[in-house]
Structure formats: structure tokens, C-alpha cells
N, C-alpha and C. Protein backbone atom coordinates (compact mmCIF):
# COMPACT_ATOMS: atom_id res chain seq x y z
N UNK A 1 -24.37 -1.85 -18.09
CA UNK A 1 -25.25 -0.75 -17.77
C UNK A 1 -24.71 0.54 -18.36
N UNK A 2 -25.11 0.71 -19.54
CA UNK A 2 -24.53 1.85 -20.32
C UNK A 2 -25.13 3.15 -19.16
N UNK A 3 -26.16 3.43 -18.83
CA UNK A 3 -26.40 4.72 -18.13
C UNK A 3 -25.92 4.77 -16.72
N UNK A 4 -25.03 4.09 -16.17
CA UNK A 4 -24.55 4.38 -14.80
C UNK A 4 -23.10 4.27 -14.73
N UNK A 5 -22.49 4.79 -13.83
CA UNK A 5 -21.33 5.19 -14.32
C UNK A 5 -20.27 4.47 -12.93
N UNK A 6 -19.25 4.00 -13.35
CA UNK A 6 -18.20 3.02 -12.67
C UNK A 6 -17.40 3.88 -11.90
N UNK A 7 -17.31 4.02 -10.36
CA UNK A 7 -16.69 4.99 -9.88
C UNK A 7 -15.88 4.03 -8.54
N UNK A 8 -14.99 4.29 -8.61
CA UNK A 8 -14.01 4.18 -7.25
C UNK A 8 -13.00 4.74 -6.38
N UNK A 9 -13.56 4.85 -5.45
CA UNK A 9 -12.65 6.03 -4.09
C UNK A 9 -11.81 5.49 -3.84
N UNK A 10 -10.71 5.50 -4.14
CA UNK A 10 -9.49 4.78 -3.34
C UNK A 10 -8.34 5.82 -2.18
N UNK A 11 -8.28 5.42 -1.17
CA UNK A 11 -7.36 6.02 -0.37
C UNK A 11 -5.93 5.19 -0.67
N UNK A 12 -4.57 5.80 0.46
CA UNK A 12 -3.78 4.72 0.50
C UNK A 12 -3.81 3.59 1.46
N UNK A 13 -4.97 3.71 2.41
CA UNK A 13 -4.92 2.63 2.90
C UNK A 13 -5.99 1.44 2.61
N UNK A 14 -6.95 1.86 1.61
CA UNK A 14 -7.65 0.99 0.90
C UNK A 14 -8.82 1.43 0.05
N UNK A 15 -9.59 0.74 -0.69
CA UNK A 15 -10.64 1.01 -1.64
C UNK A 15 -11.56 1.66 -0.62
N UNK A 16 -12.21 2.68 -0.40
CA UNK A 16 -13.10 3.55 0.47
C UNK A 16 -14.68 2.91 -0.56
N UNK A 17 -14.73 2.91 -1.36
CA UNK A 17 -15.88 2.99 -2.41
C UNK A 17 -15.67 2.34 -3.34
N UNK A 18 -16.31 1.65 -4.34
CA UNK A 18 -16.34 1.20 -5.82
C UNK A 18 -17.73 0.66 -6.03
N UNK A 19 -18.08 1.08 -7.02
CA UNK A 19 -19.57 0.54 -7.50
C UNK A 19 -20.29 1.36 -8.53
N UNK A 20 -21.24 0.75 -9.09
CA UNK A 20 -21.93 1.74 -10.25
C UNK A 20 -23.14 2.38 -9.71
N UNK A 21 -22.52 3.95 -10.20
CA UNK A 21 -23.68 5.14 -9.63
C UNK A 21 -24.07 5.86 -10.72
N UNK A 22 -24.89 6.45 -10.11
CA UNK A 22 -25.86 7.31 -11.23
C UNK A 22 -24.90 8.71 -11.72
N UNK A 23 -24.28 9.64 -10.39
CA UNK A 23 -23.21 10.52 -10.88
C UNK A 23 -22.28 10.96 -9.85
N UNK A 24 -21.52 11.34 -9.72
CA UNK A 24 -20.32 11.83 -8.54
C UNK A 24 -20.02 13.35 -8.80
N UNK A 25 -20.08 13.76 -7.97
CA UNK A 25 -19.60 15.79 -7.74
C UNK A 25 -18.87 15.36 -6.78
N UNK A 26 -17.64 16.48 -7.11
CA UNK A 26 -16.45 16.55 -6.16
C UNK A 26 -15.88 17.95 -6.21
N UNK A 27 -15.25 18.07 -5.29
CA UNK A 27 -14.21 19.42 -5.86
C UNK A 27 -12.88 19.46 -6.29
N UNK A 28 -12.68 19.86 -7.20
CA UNK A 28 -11.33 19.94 -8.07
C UNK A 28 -10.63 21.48 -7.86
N UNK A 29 -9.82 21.56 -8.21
CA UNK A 29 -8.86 22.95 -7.53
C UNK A 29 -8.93 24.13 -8.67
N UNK A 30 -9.83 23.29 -9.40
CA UNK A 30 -10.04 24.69 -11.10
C UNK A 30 -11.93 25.03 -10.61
N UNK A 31 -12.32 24.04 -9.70
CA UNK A 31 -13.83 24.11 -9.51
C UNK A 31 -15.00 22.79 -8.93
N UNK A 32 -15.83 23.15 -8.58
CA UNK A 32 -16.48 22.05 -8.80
C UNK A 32 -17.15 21.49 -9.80
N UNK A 33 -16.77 19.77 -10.02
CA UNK A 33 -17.41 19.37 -10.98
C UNK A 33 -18.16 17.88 -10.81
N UNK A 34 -19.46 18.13 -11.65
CA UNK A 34 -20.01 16.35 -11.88
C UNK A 34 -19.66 15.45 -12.96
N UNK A 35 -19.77 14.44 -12.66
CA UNK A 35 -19.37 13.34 -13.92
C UNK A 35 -21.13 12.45 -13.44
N UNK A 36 -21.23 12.13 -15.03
CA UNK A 36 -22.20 11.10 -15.09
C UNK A 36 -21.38 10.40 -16.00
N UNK A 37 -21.98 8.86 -16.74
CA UNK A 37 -21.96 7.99 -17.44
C UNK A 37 -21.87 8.75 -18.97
N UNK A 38 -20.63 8.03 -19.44
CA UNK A 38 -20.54 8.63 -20.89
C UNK A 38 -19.48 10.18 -20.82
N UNK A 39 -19.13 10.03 -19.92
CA UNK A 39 -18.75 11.85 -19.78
C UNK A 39 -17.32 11.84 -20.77
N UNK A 40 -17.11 12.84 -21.00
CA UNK A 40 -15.30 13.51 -21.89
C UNK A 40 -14.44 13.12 -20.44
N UNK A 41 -13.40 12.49 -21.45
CA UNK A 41 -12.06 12.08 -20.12
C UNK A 41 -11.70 13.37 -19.76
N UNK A 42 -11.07 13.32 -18.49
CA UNK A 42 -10.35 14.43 -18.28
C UNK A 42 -9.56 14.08 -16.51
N UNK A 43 -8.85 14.89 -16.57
CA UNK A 43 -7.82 14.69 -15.33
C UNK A 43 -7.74 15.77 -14.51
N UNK A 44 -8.12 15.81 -13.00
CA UNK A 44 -7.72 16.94 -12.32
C UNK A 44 -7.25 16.81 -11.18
N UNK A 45 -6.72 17.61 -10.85
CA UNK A 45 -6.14 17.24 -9.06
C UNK A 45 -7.53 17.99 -8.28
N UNK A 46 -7.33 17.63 -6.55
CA UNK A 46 -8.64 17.37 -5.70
C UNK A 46 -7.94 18.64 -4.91
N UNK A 47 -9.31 19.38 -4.37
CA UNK A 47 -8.84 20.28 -3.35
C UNK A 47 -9.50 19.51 -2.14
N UNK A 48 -9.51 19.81 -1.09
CA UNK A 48 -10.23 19.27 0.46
C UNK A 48 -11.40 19.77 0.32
N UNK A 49 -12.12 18.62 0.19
CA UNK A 49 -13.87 18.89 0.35
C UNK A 49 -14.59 17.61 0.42
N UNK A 50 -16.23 17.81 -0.27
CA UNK A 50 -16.50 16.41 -0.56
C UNK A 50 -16.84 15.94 -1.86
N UNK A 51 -17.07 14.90 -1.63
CA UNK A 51 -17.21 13.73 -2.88
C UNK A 51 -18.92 13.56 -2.47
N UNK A 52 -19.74 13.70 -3.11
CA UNK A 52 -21.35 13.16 -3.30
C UNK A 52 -21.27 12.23 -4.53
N UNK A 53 -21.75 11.10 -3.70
CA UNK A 53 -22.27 9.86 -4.65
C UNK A 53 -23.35 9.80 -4.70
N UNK A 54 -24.36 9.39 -6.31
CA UNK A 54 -25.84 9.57 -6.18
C UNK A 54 -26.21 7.92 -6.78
N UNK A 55 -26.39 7.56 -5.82
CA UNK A 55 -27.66 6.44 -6.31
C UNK A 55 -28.88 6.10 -6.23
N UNK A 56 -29.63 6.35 -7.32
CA UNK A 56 -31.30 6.55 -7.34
C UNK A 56 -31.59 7.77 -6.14
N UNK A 57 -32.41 7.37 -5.06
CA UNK A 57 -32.66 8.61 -4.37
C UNK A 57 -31.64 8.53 -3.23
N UNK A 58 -31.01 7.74 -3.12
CA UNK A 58 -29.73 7.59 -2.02
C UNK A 58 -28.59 8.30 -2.61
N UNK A 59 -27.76 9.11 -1.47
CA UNK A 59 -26.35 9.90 -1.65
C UNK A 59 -24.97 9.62 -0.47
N UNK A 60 -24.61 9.40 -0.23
CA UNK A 60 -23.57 9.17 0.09
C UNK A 60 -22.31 10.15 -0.01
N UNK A 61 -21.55 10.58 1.32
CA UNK A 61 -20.74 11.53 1.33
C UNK A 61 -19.38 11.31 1.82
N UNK A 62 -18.02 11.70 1.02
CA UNK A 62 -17.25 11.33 1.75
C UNK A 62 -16.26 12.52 1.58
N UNK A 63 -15.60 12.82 3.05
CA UNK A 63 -14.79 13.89 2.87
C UNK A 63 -13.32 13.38 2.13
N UNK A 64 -12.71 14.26 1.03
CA UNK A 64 -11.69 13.69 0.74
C UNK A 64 -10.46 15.15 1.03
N UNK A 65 -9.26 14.76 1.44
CA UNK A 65 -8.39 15.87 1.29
C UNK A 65 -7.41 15.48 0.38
N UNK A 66 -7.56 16.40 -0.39
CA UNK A 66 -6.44 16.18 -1.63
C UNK A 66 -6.54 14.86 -2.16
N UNK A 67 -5.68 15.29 -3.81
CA UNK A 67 -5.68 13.56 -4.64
C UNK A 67 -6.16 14.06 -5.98
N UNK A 68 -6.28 13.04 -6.88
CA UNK A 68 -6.72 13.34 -8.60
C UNK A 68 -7.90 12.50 -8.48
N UNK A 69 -8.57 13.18 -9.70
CA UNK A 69 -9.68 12.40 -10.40
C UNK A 69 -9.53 12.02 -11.50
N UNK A 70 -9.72 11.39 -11.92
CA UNK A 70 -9.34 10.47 -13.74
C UNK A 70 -10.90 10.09 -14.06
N UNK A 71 -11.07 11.09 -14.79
CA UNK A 71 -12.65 9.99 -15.74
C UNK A 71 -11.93 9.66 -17.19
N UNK A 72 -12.61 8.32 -17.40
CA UNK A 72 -12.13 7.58 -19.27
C UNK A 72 -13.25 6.96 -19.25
N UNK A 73 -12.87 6.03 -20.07
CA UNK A 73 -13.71 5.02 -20.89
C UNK A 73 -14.54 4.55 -19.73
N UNK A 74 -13.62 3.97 -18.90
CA UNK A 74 -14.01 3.00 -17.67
C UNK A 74 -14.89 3.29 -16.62
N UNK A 75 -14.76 4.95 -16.21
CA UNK A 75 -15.65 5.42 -15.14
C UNK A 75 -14.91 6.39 -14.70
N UNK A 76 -15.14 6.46 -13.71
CA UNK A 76 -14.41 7.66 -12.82
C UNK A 76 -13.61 7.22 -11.10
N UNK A 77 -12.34 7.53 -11.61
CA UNK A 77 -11.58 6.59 -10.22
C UNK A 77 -10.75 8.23 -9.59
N UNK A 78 -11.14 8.17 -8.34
CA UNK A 78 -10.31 9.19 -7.50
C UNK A 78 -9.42 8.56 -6.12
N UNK A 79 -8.18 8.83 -6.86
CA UNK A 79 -6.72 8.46 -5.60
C UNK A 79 -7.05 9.89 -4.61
N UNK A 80 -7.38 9.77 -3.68
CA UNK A 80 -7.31 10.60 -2.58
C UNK A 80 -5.69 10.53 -1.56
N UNK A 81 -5.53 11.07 -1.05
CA UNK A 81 -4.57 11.28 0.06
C UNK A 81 -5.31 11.01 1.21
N UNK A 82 -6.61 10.98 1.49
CA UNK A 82 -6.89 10.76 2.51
C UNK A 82 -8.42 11.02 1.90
N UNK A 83 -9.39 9.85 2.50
CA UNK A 83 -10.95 9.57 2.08
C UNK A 83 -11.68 8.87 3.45
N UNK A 84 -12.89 9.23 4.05
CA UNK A 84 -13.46 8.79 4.89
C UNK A 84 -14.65 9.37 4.53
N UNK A 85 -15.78 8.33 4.82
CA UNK A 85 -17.17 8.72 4.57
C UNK A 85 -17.64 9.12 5.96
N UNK A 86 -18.62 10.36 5.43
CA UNK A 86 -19.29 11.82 6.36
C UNK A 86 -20.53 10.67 7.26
């Protein structure tokens, strides 16, 4: 599925999320940002906020405090310090 994009929430005490979505907004500590499918890699660390997952007309929310985001090739994977859905 070239137009949807591979995303997974991981805490340390387990995978919170993984699956293919349409796009993810989060907050990063330079700003908030979205990733869709296809996006430029890039690396940031997480400030305390949330994570919105969009699939079709469904969204999904999860508070995360602190952690990085990594988008590449593969999708977009965020190590949280701590992740629980709103």
C-alpha cells in the first residue's frame, strides 16, 4: 500500500499501536508535526502531548510523554517513555 503509511507506538512496556494509517501528528520539541506516506526521513525527540492517528474518517489519540520519532523508508516508529491511548 504505497499511500498509507506504517506507524508504530511503542512504549517500554509494550507495542501501544502498529498498523497502516493514512497520517500521524505529534508533538516534537522544535514543533508540531505530520507525517504521511512517502515523507523525508527525519529524527526528533517528543515533548508531552498527543499523538493523532488518522484512519479514513476514524482518529485515534494517545497521550505520549516524552521519547523520539524516526520516520524512513519503513514508516514512522515512536519510542515513547510513556504512551497510553486518550
Amino acid at each position: 500500500m504505497a499511500d498509507k503509511l506504517h506507524f508504530s507506538l511503542v512504549a517500554p512496556e509494550r507495542e501501544v499501536f502498529s498498523g497502516e494509517v493514512d497520517r500521524v501528528d505529534a508533538a516534537g520539541v522544535e514543533g508540531d508535526f505530520g507525517v504521511l506516506a512517502a515523507h523525508a526521513p527525519f529524527m526528533t525527540a517528543l515533548r508531552e502531548g498527543v499523538v493523532v492517528v488518522h484512519q479514513g474518517t476514524a482518529t485515534r489519540t494517545f497521550e505520549v510523554h516524552g521519547g523520539f520519532a524516526d520516520v524512513n523508508a519503513q514508516g514512522l516508529t515512536i519510542l515513547a517513555e510513556h504512551a497510553v491511548e486518550a
